[in-house]
C-alpha atoms as a PDB file:
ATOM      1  CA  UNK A   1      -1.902  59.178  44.624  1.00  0.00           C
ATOM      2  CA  UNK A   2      -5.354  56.845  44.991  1.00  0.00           C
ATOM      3  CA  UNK A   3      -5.516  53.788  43.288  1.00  0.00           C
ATOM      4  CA  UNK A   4      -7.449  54.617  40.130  1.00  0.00           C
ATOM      5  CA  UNK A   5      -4.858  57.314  39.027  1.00  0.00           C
ATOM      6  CA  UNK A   6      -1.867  54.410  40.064  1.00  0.00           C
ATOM      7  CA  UNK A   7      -4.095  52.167  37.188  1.00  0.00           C
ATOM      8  CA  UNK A   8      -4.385  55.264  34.967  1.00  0.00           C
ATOM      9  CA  UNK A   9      -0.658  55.760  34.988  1.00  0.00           C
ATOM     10  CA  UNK A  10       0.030  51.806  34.736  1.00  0.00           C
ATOM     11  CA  UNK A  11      -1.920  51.212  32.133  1.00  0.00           C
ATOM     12  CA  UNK A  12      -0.377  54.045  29.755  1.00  0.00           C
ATOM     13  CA  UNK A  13       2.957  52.196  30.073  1.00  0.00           C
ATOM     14  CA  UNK A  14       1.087  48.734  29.425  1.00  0.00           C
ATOM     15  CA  UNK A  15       2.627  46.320  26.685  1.00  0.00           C
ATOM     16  CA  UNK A  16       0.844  46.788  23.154  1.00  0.00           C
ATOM     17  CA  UNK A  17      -1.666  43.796  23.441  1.00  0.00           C
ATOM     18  CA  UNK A  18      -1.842  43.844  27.210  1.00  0.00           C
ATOM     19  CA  UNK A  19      -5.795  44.471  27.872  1.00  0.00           C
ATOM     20  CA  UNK A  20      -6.537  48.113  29.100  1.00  0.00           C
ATOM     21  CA  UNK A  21      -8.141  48.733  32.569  1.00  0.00           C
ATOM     22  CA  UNK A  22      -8.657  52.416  31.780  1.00  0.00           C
ATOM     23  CA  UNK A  23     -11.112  54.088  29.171  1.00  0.00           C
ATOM     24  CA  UNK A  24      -9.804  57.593  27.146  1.00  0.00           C
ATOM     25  CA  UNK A  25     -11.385  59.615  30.561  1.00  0.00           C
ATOM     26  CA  UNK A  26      -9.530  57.698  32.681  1.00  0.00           C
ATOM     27  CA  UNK A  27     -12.499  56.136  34.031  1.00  0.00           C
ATOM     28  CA  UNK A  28     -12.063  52.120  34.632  1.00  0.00           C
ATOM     29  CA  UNK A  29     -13.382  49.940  31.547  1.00  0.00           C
ATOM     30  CA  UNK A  30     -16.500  48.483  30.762  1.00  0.00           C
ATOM     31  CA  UNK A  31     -14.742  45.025  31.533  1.00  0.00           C
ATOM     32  CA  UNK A  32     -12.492  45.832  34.302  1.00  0.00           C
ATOM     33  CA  UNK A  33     -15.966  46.999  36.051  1.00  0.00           C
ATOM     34  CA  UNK A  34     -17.264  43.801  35.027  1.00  0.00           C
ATOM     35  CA  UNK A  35     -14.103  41.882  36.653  1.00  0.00           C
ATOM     36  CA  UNK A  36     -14.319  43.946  39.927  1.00  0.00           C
ATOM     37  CA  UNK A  37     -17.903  43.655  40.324  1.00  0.00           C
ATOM     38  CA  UNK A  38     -18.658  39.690  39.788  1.00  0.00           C
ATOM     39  CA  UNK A  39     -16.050  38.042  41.860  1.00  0.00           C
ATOM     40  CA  UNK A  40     -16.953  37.559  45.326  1.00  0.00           C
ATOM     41  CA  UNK A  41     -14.417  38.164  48.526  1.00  0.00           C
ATOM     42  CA  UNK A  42     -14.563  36.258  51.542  1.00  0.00           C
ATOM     43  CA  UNK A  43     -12.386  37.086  54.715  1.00  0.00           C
ATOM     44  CA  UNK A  44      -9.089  37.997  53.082  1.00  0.00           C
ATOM     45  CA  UNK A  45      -9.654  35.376  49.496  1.00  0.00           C
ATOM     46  CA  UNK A  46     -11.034  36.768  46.137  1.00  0.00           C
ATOM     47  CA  UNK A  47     -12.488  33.877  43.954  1.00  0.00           C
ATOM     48  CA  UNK A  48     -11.746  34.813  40.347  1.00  0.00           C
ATOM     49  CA  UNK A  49     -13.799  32.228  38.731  1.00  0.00           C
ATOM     50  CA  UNK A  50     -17.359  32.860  38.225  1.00  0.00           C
ATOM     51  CA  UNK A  51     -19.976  30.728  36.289  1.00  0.00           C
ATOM     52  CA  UNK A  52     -22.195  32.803  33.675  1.00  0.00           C
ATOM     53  CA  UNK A  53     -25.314  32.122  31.850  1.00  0.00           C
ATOM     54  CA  UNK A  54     -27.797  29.212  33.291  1.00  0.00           C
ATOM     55  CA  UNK A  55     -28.383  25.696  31.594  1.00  0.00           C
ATOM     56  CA  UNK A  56     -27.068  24.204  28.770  1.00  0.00           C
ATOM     57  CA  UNK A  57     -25.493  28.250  28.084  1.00  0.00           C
ATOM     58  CA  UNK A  58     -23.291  28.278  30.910  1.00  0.00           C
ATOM     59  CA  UNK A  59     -19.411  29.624  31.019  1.00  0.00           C
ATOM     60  CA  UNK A  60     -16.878  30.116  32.854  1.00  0.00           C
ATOM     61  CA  UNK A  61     -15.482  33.896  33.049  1.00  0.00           C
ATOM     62  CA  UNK A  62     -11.570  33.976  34.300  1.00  0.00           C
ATOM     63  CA  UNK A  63     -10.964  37.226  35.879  1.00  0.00           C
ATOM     64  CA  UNK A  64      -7.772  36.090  37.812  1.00  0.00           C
ATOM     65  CA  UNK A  65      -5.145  37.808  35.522  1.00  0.00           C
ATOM     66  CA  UNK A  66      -6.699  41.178  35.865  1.00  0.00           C
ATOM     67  CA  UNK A  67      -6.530  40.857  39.649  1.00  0.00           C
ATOM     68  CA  UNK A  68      -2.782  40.257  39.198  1.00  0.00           C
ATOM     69  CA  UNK A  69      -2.337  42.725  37.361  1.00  0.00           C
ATOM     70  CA  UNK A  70      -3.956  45.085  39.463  1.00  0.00           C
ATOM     71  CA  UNK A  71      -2.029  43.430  42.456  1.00  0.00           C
ATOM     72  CA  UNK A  72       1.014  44.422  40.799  1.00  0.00           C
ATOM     73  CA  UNK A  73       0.257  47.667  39.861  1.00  0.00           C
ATOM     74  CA  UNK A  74      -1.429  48.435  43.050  1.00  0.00           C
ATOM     75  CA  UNK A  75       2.189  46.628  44.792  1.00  0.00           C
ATOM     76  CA  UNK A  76       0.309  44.036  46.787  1.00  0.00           C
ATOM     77  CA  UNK A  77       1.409  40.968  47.454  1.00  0.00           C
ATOM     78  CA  UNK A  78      -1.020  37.174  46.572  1.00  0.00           C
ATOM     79  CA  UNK A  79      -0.699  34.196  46.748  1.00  0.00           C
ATOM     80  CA  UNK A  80      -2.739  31.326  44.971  1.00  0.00           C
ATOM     81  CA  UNK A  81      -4.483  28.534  45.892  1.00  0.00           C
ATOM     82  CA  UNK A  82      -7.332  26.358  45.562  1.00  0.00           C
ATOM     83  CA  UNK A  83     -10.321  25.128  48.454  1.00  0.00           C
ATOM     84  CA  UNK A  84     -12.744  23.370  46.353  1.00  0.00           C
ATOM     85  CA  UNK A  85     -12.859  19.874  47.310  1.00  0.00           C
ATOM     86  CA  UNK A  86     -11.605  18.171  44.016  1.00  0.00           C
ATOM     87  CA  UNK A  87     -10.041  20.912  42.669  1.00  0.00           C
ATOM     88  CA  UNK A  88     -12.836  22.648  40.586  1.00  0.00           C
ATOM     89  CA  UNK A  89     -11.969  25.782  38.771  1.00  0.00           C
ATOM     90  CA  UNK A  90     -14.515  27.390  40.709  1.00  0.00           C
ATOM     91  CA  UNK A  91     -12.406  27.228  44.199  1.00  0.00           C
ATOM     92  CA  UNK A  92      -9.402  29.170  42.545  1.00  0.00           C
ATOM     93  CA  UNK A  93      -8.413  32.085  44.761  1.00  0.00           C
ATOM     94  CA  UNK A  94      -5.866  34.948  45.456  1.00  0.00           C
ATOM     95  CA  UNK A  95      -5.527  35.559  48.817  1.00  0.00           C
ATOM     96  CA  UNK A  96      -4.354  38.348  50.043  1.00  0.00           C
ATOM     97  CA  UNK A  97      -4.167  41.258  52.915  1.00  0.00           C
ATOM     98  CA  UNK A  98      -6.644  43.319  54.181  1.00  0.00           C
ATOM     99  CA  UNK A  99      -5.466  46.665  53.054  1.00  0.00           C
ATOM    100  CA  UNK A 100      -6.012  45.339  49.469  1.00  0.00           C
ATOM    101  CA  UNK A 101      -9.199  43.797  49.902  1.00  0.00           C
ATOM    102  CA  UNK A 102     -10.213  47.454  51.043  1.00  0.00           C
ATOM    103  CA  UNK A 103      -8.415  49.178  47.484  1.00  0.00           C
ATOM    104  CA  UNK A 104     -10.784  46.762  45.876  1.00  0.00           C
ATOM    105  CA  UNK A 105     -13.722  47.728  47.930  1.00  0.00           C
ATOM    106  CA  UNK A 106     -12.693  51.691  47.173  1.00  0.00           C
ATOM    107  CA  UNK A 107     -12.612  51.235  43.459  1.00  0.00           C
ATOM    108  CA  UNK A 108     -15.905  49.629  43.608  1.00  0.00           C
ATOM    109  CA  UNK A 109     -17.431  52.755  45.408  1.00  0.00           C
ATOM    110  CA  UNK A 110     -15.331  55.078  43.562  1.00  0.00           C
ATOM    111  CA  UNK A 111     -16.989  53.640  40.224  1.00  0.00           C
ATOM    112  CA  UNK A 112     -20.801  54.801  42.064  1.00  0.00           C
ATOM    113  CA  UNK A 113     -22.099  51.084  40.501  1.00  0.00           C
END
């Protein structure tokens, strides 16, 4: 079973207001693309946080509870901590093994983004 069709079948059991990963084709979402796409990974450490916009305009996007989730759906193992200096919210990360660095790296080819 690859990874995508683990999220497929995950995500049909999900809770009623749990966000969906999966679109009616089974393809991943719009946002979950988004989430897999804009966080950068460094040795075996995903940074969740990412700053958006420029200026006076800029956010901060969270995209650390849909790598949990798709952690625990994928049955990997993290653990959480922090490297930034003072504590910023920008030097959140989940590290975790190499094997699941590389499912992350699949579903980012297997989307053809």
């Amino acid at each position: 079973m690859t990874h995508l069709e683990k999220i497929r079948k995950a995500d049909a059991k999900r809770a009623k207001y749990s966000p969906q990963l999966t679109r009616m084709d089974g393809q991943l979402s719009k946002w979950a693309q988004t989430a897999l796409y804009a966080c950068k990974i460094r040795e075996n450490r995903i940074y969740p946080n990412v700053y958006q916009g420029s200026g006076r305009w800029t956010k901060l996007a969270h995209y650390e509870w849909f790598y949990i989730r798709l952690f625990e759906i994928l049955g990997y193992k993290y653990t959480k901590g922090n490297d930034a200096p003072r504590g910023g919210a920008i030097g959140d990360y989940l590290k975790v093994s190499k094997t699941a660095i590389s499912a992350i790296v699949d579903l980012r080819i297997g989307e053809g983004r």
